[in-house]
N, C-alpha and C. Protein backbone atom coordinates (compact mmCIF):
# COMPACT_ATOMS: atom_id res chain seq x y z
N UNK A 1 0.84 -1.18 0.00
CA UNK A 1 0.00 0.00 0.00
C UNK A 1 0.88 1.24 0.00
N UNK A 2 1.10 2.11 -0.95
CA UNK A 2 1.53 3.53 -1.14
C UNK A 2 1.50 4.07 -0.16
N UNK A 3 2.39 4.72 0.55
CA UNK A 3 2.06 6.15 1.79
C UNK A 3 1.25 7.20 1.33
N UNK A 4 0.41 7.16 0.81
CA UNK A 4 -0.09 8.62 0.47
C UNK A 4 -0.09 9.80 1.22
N UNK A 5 0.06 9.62 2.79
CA UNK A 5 0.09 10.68 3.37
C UNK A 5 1.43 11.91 3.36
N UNK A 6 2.05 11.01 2.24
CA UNK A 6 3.46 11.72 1.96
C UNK A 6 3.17 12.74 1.14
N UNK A 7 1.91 13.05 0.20
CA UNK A 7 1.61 13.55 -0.83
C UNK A 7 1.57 15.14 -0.05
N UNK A 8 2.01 16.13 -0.46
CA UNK A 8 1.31 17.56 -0.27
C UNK A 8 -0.16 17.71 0.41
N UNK A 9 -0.94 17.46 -0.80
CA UNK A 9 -1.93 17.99 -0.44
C UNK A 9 -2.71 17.69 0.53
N UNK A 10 -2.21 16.15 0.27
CA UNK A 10 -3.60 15.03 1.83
C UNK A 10 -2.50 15.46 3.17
N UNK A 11 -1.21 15.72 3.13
CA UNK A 11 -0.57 15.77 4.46
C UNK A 11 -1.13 17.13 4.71
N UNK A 12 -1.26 17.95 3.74
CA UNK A 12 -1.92 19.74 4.44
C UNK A 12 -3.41 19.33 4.90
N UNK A 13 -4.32 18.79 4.55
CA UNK A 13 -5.84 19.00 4.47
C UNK A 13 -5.58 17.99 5.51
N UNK A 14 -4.70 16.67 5.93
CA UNK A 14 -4.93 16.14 6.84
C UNK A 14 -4.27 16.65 8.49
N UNK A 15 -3.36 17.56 7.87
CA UNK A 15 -2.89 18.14 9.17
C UNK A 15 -3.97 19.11 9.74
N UNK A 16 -4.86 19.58 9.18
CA UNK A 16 -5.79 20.59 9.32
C UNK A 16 -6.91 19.79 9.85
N UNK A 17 -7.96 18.90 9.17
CA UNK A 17 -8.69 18.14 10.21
C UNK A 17 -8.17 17.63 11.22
N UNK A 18 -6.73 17.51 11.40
CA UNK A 18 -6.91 16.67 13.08
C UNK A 18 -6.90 17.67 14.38
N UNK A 19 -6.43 19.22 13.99
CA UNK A 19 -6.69 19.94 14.59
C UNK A 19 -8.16 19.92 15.74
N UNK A 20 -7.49 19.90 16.78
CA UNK A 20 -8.70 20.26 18.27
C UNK A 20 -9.90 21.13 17.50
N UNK A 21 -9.23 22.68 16.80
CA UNK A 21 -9.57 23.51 16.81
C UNK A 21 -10.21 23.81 15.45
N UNK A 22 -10.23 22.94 14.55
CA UNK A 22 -11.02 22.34 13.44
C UNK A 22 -12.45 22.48 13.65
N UNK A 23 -13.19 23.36 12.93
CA UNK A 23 -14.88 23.45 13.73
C UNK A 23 -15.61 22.22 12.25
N UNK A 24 -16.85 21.45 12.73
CA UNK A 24 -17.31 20.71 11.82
C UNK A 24 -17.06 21.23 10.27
N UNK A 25 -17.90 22.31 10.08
CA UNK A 25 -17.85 23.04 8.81
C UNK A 25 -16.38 22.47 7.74
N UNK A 26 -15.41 23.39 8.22
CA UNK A 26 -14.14 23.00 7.67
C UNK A 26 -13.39 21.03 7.69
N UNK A 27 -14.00 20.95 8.67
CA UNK A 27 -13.82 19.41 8.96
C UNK A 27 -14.21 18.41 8.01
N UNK A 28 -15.80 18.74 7.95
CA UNK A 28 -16.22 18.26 6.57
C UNK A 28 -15.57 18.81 5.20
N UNK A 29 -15.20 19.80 5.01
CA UNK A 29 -14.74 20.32 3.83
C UNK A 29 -13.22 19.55 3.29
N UNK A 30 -12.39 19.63 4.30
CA UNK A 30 -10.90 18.31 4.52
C UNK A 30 -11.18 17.09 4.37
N UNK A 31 -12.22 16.82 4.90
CA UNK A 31 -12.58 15.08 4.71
C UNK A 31 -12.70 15.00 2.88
N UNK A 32 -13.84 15.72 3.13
CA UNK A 32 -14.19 15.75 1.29
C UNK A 32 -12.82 15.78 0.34
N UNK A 33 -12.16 16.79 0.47
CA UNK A 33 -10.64 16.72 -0.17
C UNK A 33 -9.93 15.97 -0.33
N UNK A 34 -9.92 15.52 0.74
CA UNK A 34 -8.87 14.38 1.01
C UNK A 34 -9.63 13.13 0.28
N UNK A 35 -10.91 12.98 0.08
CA UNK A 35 -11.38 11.73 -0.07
C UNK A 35 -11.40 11.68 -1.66
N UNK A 36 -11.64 13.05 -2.57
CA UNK A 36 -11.07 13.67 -3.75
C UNK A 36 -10.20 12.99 -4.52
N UNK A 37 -9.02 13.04 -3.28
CA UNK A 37 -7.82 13.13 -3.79
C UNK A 37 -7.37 11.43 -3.48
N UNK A 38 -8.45 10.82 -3.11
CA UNK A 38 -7.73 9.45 -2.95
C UNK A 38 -8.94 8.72 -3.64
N UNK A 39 -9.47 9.24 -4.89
CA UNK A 39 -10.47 8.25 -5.60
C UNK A 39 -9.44 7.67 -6.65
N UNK A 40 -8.32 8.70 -7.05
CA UNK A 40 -7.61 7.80 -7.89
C UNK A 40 -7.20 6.56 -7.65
N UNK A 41 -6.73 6.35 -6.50
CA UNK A 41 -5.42 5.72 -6.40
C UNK A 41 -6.37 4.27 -5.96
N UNK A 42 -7.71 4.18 -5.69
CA UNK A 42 -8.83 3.35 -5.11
C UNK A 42 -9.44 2.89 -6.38
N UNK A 43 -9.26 3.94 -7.97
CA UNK A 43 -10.26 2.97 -8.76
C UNK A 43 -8.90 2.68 -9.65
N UNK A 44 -7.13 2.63 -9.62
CA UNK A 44 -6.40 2.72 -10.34
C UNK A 44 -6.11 1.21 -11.40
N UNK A 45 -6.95 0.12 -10.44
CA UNK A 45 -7.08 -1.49 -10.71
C UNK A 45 -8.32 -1.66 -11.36
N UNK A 46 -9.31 -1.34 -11.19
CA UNK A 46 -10.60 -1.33 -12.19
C UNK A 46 -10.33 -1.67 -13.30
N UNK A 47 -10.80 -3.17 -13.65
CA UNK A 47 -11.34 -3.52 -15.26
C UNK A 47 -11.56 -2.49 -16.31
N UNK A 48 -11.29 -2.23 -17.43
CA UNK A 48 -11.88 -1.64 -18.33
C UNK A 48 -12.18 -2.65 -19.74
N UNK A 49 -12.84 -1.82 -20.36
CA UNK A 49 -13.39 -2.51 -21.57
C UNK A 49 -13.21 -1.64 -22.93
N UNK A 50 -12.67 -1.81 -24.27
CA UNK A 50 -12.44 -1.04 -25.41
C UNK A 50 -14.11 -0.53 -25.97
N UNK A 51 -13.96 0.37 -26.16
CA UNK A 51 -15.09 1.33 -26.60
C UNK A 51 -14.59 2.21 -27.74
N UNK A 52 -15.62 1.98 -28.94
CA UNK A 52 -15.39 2.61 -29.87
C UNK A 52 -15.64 4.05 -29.91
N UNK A 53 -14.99 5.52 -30.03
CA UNK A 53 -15.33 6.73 -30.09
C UNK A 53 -15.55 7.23 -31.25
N UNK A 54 -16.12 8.40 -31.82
CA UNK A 54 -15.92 9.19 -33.06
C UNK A 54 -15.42 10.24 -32.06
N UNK A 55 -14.36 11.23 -32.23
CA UNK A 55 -13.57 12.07 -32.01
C UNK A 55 -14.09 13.16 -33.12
N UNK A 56 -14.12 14.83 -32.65
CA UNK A 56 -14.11 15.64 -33.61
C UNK A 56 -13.51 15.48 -35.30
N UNK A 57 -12.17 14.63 -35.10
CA UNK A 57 -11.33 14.79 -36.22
C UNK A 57 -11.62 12.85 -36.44
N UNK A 58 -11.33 11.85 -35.99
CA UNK A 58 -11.49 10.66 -36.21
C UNK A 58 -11.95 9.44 -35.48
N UNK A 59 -12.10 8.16 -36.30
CA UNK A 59 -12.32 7.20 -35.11
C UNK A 59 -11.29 6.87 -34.57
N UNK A 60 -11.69 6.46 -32.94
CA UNK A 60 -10.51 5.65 -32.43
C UNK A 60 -10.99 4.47 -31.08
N UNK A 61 -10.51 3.87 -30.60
CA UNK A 61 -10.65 2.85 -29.35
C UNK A 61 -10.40 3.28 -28.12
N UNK A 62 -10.97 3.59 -27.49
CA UNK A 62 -10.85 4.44 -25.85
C UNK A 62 -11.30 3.20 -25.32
N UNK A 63 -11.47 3.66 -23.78
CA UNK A 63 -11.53 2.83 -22.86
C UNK A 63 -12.85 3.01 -21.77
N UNK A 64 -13.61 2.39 -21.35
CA UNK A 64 -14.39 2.11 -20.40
C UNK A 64 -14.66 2.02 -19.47
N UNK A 65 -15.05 2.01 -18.22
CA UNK A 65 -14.84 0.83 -17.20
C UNK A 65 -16.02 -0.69 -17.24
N UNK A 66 -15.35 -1.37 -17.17
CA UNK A 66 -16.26 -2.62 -17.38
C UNK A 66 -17.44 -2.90 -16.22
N UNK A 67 -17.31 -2.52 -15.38
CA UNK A 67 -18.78 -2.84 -14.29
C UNK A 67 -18.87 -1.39 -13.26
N UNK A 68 -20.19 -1.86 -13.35
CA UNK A 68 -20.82 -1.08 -12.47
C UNK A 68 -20.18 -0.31 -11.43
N UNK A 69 -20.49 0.39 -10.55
CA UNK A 69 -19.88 1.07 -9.27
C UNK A 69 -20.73 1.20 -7.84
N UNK A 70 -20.48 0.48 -6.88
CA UNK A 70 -21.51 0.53 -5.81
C UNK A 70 -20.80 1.36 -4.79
N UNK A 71 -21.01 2.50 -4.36
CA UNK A 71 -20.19 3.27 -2.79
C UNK A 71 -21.08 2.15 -1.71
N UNK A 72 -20.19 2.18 -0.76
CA UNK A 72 -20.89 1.52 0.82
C UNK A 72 -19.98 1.72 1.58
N UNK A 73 -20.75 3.62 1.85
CA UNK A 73 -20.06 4.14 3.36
C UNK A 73 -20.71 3.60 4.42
N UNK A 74 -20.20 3.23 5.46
CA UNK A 74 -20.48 2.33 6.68
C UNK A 74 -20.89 3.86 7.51
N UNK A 75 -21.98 3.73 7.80
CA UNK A 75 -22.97 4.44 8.86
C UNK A 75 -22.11 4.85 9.74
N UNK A 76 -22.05 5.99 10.35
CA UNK A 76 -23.02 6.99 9.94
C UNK A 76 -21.74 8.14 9.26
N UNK A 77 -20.02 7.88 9.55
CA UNK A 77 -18.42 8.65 9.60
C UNK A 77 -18.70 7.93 8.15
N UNK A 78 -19.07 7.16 7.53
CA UNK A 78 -18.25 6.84 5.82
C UNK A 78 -19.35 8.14 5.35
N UNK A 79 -20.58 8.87 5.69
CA UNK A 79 -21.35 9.52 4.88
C UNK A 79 -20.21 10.58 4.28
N UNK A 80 -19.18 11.10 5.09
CA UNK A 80 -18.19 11.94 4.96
C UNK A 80 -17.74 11.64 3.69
N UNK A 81 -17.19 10.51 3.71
CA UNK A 81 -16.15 10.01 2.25
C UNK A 81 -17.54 10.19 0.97
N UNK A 82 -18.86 9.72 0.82
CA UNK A 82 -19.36 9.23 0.28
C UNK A 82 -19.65 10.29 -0.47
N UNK A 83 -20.13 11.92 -0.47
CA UNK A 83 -20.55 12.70 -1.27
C UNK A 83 -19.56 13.18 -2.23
N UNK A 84 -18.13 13.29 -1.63
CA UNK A 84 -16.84 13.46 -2.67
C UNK A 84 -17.00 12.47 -3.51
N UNK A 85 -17.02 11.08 -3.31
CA UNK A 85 -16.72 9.99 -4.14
C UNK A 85 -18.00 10.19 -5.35
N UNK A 86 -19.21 10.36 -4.90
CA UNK A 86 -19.85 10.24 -5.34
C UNK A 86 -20.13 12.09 -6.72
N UNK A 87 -19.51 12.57 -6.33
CA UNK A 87 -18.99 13.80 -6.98
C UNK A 87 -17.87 12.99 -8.17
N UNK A 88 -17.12 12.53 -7.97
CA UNK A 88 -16.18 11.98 -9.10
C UNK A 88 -17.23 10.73 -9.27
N UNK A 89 -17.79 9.58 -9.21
CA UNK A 89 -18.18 9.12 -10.07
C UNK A 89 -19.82 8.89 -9.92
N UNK A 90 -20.44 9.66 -10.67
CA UNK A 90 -22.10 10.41 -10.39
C UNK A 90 -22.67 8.61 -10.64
N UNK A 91 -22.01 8.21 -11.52
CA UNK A 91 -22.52 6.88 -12.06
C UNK A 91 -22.86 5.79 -10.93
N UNK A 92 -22.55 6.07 -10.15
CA UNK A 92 -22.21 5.12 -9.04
C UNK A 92 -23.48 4.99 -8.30
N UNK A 93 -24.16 3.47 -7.81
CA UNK A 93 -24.63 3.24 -6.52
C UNK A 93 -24.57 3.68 -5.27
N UNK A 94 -25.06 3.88 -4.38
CA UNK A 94 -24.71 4.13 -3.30
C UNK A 94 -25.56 2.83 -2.06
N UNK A 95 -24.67 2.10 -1.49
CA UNK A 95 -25.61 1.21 -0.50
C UNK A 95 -25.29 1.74 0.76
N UNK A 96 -25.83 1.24 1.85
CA UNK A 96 -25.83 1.60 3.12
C UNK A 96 -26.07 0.73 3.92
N UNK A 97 -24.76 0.63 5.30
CA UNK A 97 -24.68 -0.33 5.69
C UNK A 97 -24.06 0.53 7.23
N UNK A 98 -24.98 0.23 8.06
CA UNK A 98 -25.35 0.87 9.53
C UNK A 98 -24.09 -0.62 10.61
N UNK A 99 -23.33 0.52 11.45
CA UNK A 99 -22.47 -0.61 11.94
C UNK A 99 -22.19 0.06 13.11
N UNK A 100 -22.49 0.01 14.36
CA UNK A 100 -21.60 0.87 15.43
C UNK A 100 -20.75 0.10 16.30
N UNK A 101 -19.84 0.47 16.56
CA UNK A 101 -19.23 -0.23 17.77
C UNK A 101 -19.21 -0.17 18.92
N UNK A 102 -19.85 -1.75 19.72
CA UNK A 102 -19.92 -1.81 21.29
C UNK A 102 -18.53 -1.16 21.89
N UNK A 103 -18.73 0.01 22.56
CA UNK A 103 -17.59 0.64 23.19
C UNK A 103 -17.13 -0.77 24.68
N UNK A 104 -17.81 -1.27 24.89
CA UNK A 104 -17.30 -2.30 25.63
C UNK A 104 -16.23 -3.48 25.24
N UNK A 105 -17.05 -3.81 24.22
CA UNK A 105 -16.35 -5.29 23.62
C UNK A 105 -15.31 -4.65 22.12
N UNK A 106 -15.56 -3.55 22.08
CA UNK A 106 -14.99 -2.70 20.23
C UNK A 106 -15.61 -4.03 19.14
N UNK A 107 -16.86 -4.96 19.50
CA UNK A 107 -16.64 -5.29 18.25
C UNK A 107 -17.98 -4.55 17.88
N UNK A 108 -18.17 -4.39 16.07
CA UNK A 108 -19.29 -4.21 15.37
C UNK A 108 -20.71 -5.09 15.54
N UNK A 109 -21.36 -3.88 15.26
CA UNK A 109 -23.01 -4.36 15.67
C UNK A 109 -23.61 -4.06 14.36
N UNK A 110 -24.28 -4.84 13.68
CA UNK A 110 -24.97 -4.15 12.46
C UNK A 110 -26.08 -3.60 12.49
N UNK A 111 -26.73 -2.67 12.30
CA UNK A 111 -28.07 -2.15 12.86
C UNK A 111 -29.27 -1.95 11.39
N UNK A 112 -28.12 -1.85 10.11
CA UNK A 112 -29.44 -1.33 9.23
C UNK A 112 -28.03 -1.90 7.69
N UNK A 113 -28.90 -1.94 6.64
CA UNK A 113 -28.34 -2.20 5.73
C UNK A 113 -29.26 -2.39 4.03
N UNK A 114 -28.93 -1.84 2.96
CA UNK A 114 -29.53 -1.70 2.28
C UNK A 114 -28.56 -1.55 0.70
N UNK A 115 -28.43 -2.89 -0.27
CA UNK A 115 -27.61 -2.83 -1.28
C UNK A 115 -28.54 -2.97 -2.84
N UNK A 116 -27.92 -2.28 -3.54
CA UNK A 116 -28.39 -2.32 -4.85
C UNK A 116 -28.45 -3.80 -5.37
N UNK A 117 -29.03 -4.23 -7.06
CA UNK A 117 -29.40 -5.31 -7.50
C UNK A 117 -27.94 -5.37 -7.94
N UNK A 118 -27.33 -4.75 -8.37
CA UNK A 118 -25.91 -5.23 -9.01
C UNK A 118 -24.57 -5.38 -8.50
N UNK A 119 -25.12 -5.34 -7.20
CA UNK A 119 -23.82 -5.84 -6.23
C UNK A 119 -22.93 -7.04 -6.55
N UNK A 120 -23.24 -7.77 -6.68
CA UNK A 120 -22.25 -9.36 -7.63
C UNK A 120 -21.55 -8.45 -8.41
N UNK A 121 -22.20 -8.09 -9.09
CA UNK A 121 -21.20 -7.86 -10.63
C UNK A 121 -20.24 -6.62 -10.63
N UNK A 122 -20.30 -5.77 -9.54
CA UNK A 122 -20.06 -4.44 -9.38
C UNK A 122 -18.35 -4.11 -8.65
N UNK A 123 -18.09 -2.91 -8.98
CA UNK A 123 -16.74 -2.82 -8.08
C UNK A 123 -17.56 -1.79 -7.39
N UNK A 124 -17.32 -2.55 -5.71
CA UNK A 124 -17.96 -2.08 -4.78
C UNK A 124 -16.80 -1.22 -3.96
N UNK A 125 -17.16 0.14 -3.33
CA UNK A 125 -15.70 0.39 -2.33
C UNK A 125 -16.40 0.88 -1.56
N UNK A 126 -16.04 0.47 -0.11
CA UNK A 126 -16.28 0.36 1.01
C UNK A 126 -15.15 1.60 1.74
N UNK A 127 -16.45 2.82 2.33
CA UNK A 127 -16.10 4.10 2.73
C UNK A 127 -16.41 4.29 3.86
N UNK A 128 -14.71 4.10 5.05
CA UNK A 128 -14.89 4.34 6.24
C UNK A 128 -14.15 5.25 6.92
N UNK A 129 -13.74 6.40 7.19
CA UNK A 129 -12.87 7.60 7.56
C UNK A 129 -11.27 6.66 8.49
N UNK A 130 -12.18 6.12 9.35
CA UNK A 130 -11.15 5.48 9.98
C UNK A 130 -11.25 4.20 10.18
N UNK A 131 -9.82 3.53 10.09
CA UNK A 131 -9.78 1.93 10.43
C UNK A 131 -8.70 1.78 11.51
N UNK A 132 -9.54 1.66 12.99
CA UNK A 132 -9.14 1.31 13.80
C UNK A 132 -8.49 -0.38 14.46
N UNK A 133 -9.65 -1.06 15.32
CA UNK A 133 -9.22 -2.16 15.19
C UNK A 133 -9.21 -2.91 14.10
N UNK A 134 -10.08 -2.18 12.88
CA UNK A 134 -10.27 -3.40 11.77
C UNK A 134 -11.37 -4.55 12.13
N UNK A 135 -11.89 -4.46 12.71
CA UNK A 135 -13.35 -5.06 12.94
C UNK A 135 -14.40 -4.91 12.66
N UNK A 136 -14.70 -3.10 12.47
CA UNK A 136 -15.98 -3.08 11.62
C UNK A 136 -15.52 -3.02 10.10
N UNK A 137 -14.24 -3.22 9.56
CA UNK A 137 -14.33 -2.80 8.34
C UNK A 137 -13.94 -4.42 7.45
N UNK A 138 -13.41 -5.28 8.78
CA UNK A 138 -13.61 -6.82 8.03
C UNK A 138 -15.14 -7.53 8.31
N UNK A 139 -15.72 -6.78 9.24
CA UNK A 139 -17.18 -7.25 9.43
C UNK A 139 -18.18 -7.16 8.18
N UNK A 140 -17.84 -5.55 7.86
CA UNK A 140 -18.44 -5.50 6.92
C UNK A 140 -18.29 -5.92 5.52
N UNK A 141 -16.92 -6.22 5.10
CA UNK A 141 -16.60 -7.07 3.60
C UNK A 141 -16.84 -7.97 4.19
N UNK A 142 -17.19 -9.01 5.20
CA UNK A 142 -17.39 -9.94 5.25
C UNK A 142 -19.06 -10.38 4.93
N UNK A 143 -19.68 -9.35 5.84
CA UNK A 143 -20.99 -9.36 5.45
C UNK A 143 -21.40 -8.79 3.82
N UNK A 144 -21.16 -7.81 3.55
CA UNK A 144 -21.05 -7.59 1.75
C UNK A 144 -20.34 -9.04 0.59
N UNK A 145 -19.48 -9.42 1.07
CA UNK A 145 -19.18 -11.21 0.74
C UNK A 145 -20.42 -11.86 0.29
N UNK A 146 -21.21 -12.11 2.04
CA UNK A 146 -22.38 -12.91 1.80
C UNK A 146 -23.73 -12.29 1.20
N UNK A 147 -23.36 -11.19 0.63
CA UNK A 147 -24.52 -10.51 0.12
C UNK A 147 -23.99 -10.64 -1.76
N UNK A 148 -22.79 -11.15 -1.55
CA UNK A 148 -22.55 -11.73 -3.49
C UNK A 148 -21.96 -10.45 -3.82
N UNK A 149 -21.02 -9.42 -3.35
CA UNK A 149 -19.92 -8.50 -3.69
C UNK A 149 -18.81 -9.53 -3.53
N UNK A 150 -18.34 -9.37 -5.19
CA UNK A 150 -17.28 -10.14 -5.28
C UNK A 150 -15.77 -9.21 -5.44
N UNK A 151 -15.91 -8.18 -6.32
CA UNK A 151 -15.17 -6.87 -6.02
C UNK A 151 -15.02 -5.78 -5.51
N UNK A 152 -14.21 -6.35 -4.60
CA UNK A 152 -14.22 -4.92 -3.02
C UNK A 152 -13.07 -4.01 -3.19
N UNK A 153 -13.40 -3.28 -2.82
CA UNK A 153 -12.17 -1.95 -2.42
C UNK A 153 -12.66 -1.66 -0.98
N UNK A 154 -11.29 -0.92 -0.08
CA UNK A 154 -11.57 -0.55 1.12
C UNK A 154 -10.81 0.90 0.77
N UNK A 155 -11.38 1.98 1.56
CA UNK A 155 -11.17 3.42 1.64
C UNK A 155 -11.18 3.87 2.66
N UNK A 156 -9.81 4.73 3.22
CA UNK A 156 -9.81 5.22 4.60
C UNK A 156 -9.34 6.36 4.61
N UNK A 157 -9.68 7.46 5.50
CA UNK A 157 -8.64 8.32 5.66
C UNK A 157 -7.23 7.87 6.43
N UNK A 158 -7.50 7.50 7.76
CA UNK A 158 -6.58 7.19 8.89
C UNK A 158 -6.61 5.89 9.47
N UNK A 159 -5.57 5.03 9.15
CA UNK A 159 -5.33 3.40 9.68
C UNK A 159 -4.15 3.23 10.83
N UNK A 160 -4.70 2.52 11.46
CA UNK A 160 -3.83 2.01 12.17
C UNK A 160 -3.03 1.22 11.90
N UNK A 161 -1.44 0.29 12.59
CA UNK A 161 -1.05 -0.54 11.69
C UNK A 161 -1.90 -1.98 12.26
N UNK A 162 -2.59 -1.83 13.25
CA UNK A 162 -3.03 -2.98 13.79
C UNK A 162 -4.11 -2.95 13.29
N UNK A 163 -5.16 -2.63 12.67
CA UNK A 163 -6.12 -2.35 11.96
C UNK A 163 -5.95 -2.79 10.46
N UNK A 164 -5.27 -2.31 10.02
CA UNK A 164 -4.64 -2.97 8.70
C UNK A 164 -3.93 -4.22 8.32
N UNK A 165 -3.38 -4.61 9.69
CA UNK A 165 -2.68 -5.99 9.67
C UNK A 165 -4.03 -6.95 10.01
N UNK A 166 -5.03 -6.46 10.38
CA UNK A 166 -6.11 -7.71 10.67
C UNK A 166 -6.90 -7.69 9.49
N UNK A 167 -6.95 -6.27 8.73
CA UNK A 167 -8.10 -6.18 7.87
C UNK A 167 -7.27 -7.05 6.17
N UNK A 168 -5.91 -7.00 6.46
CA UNK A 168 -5.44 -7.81 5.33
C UNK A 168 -5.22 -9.00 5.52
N UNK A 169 -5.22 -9.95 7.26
CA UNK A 169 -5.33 -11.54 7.27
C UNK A 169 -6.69 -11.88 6.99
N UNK A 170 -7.99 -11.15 7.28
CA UNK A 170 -9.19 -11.22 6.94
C UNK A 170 -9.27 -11.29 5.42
N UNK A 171 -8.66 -10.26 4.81
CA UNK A 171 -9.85 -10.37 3.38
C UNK A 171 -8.24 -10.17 2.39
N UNK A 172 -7.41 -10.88 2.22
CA UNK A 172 -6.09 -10.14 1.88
C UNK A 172 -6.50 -10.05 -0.01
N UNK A 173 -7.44 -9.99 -0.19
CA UNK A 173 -7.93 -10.29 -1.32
C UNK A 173 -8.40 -8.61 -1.76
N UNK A 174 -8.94 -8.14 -0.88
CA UNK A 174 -9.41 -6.46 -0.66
C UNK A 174 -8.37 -5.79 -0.71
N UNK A 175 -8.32 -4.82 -1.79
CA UNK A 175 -7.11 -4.03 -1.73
C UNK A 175 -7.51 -2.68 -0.72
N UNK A 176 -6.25 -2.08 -0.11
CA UNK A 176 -7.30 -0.65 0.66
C UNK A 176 -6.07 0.30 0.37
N UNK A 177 -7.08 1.16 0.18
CA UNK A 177 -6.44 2.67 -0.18
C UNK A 177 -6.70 3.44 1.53
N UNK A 178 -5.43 4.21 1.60
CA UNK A 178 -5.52 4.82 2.74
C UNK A 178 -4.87 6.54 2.81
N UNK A 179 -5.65 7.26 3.46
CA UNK A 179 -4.94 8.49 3.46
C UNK A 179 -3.67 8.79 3.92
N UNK A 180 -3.96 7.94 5.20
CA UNK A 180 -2.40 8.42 5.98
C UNK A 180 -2.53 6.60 7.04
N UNK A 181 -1.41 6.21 7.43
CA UNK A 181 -0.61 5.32 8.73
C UNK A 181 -0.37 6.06 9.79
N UNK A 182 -1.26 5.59 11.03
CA UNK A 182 -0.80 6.29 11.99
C UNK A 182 -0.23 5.51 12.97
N UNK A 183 0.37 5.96 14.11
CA UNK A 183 1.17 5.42 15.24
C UNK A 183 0.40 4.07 15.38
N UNK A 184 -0.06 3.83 15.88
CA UNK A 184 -0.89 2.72 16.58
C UNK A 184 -2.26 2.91 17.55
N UNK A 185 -2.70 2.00 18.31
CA UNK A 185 -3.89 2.03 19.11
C UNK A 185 -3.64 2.53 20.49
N UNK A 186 -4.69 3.35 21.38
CA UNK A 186 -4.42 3.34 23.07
C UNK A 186 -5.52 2.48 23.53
N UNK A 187 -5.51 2.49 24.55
CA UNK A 187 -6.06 1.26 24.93
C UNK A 187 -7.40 1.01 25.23
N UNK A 188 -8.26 2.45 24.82
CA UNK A 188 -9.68 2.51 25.01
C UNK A 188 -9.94 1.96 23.23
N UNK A 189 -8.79 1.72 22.23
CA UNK A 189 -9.11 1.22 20.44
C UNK A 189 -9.41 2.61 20.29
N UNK A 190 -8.68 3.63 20.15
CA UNK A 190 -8.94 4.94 19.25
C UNK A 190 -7.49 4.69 18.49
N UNK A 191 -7.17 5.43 17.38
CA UNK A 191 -6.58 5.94 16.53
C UNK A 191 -5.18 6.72 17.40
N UNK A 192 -4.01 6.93 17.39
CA UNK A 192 -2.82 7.95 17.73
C UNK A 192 -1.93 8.15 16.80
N UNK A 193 -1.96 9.50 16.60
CA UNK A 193 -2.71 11.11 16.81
C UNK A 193 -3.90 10.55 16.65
N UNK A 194 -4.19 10.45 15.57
CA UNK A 194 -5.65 9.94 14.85
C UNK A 194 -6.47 11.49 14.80
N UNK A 195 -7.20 11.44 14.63
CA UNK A 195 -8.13 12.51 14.90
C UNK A 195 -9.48 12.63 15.76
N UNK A 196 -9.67 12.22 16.48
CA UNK A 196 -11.00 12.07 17.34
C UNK A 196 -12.10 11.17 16.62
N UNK A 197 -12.94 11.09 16.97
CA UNK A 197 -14.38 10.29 16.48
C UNK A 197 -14.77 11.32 15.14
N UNK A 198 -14.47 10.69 14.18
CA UNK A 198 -14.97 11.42 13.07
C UNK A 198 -16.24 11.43 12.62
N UNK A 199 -16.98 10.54 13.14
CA UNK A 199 -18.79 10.86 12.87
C UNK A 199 -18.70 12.15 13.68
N UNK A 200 -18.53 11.86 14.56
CA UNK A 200 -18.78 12.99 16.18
C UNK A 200 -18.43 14.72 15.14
N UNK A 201 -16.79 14.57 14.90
CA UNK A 201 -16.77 15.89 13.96
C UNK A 201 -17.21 16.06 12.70
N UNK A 202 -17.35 15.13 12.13
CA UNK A 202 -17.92 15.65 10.83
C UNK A 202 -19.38 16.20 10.92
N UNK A 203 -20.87 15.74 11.69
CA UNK A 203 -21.80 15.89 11.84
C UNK A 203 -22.15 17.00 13.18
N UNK A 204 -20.82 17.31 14.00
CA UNK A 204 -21.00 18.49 15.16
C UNK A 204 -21.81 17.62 16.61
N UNK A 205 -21.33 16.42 16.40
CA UNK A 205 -22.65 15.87 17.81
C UNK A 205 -21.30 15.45 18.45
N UNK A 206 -21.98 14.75 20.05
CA UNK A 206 -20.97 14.65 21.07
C UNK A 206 -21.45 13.12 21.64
């Protein structure tokens, strides 16, 4: 997986959301950017298919993408990633898949869920700001699995390395694009630095 957080622009827009002093408004506006700026590098493996063009001046053979596109930001922090993504590719599905985590046990609870008819056939990417322990985000390719998504992508802003080392013995088949690697876990399973509860800032609730 690429460092992307080496890049300019995601290390400025990400140094700026983790700020204390970051008010929602702008918070959301960084998320969006950042999530912008990492659709490339998330659809860079995508199938394509030859398509014939007429060009102003001649014919020629361009390119496609061969299937469908499903977003599935995980309730309620992926809504963040999901309107950028969905800004670069309008074409796209959007499913929804409700997941919170027991602050007791950190594992995922599923609460609500709802996928399009062309999920099998589709390159699906799975939009979650942060991947902490890696539990709700192998829960959920796991559950999207048994729902017949056979092509997954995972999308993050901020991973842990322990988060990423579980979410690639789980599904090592899922490629994941990530904004930035951070230190590791403390011991309540948050993110360090990380940035706080990103539903919490992106939406202004406590």
């Amino acid at each position: 997986m690429p460092d992307l957080g080496q890049h300019p622009l995601i290390a400025d827009r990400m140094a700026r959301l983790r700020s204390v002093d970051c008010p929602p408004h702008e918070f959301r506006r960084y998320v969006a950017d950042i999530a912008r700026l990492l659709v490339l590098p998330a659809t860079e493996n995508f199938d394509t298919a030859p398509q014939a063009v007429t060009t102003p001046l001649t014919e020629m053979t361009g390119r496609k993408l061969a299937r469908p596109i499903v977003l599935v930001p995980i309730l309620r922090a992926g809504l963040g990633l999901s309107d950028a993504f969905h800004q670069m590719l309008p074409e796209a599905s959007i499913a929804h898949y409700g997941m919170a985590r027991n602050e007791e046990t950190l594992e995922p609870e599923i609460y609500f869920q709802r996928f399009p008819a062309e999920l099998a056939e589709a390159e699906v990417i799975v939009l979650d700001p942060m991947l902490a322990t890696g539990g709700s985000a192998a829960a959920a390719l796991a559950g999207l699995k048994e729902n017949g998504a056979r092509h997954l992508h995972f999308v993050c802003l901020v991973a842990s390395p322990e988060g990423l080392s579980l979410l690639t013995e789980r599904h090592p088949d899922v490629p994941v694009t990530c904004g930035t690697l951070d230190d590791g876990l403390n011991e309540n399973g948050y993110i360090v630095p990380g940035l706080g509860d990103a539903g919490d800032r992106i939406f202004g609730t406590v």
